[in-house]
Protein backbone atom coordinates (compact mmCIF):
# COMPACT_ATOMS: atom_id res chain seq x y z
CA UNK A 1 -12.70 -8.94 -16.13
CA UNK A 2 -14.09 -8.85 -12.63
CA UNK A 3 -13.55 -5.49 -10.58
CA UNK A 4 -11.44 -8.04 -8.21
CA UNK A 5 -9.41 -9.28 -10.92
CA UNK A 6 -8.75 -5.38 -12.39
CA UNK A 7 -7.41 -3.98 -9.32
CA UNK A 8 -4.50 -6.88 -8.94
CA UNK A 9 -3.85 -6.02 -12.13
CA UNK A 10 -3.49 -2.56 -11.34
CA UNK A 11 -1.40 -2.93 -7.94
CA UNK A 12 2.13 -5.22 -7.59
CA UNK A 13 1.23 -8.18 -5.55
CA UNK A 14 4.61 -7.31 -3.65
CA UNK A 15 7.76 -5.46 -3.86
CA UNK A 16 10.85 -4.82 -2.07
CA UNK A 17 11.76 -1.42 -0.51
CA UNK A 18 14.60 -0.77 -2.99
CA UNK A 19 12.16 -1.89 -6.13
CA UNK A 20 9.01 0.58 -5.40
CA UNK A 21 6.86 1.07 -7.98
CA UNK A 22 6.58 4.66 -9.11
CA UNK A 23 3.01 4.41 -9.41
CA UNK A 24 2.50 3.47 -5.94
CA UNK A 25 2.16 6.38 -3.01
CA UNK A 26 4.82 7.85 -2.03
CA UNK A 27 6.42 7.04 -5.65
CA UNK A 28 9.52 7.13 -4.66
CA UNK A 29 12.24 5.01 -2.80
CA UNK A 30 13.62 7.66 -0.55
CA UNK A 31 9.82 8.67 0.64
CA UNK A 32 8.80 5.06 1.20
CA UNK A 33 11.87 5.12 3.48
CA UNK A 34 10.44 7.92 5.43
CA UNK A 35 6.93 6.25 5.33
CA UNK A 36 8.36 2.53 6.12
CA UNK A 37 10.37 4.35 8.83
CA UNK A 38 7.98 6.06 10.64
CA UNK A 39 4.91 3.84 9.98
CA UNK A 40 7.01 0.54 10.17
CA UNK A 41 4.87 -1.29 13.46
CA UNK A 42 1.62 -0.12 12.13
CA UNK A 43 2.71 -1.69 8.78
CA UNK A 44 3.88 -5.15 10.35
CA UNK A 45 0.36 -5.23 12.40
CA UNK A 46 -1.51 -4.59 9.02
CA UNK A 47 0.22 -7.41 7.21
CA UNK A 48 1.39 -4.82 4.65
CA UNK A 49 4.88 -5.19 5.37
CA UNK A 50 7.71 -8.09 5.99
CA UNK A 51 11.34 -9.04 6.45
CA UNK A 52 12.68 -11.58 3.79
CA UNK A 53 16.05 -12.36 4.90
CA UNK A 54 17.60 -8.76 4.76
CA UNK A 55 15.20 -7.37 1.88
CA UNK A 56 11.76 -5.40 3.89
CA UNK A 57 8.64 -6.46 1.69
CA UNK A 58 5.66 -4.54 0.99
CA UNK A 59 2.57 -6.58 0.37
CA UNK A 60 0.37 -5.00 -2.62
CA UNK A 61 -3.13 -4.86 -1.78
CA UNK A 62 -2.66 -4.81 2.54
CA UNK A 63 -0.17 -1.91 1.45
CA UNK A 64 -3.65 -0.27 -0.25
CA UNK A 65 -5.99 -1.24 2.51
CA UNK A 66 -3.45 0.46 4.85
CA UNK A 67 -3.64 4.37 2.10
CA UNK A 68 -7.40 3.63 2.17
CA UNK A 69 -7.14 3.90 6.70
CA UNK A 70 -5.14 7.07 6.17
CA UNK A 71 -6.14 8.66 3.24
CA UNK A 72 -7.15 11.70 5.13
CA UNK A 73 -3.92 12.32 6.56
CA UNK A 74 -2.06 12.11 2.92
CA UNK A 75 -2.74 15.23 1.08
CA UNK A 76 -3.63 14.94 -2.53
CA UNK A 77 -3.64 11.10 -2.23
CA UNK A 78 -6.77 9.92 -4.04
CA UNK A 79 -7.94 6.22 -3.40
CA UNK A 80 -8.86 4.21 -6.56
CA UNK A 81 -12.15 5.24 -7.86
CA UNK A 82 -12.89 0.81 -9.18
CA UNK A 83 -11.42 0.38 -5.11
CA UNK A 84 -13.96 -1.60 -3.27
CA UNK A 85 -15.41 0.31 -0.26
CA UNK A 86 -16.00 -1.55 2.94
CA UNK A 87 -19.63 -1.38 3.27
CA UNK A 88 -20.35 0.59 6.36
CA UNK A 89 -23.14 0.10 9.00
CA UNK A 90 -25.62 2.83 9.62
């Protein structure tokens, strides 16, 4: 299994607000509220998040992409150690 193939397996392609995965930061419904909430533009510009009829949807691996940005703002959140890593010029 490619490294590409393992992380989909690994993260929900997407979910709706009231269906989080616990195993996704924050972990819980009521804290993705309060990250949704506050975050909710920033989300919509990163392609992480959508409106389905009434339901908001978060998008999986933009949703990961978008932990990765802030990482260092989220205490004790620890990216994937098989995440692939943006190769960075020098």
């Amino acid at each position: 299994m490619s490294r590409s193939q393992n992380q989909a397996a690994t993260i929900p392609h997407s979910w709706d607000l009231e269906g989080w995965p616990s195993s996704v930061f924050p972990g819980t419904t009521s804290r993705a509220r309060y990250i949704i909430r506050t975050h909710k533009d920033e989300l919509i510009r990163e392609g992480a998040l959508a409106r389905v009829g009434r339901e908001l949807v978060v998008f999986g691996a933009r949703y990961a992409r978008w932990l990765e940005k802030r990482a260092s703002e989220v205490p004790g959140y620890v990216p994937a150690p098989n995440r692939e890593r943006p190769v960075e010029a020098a």
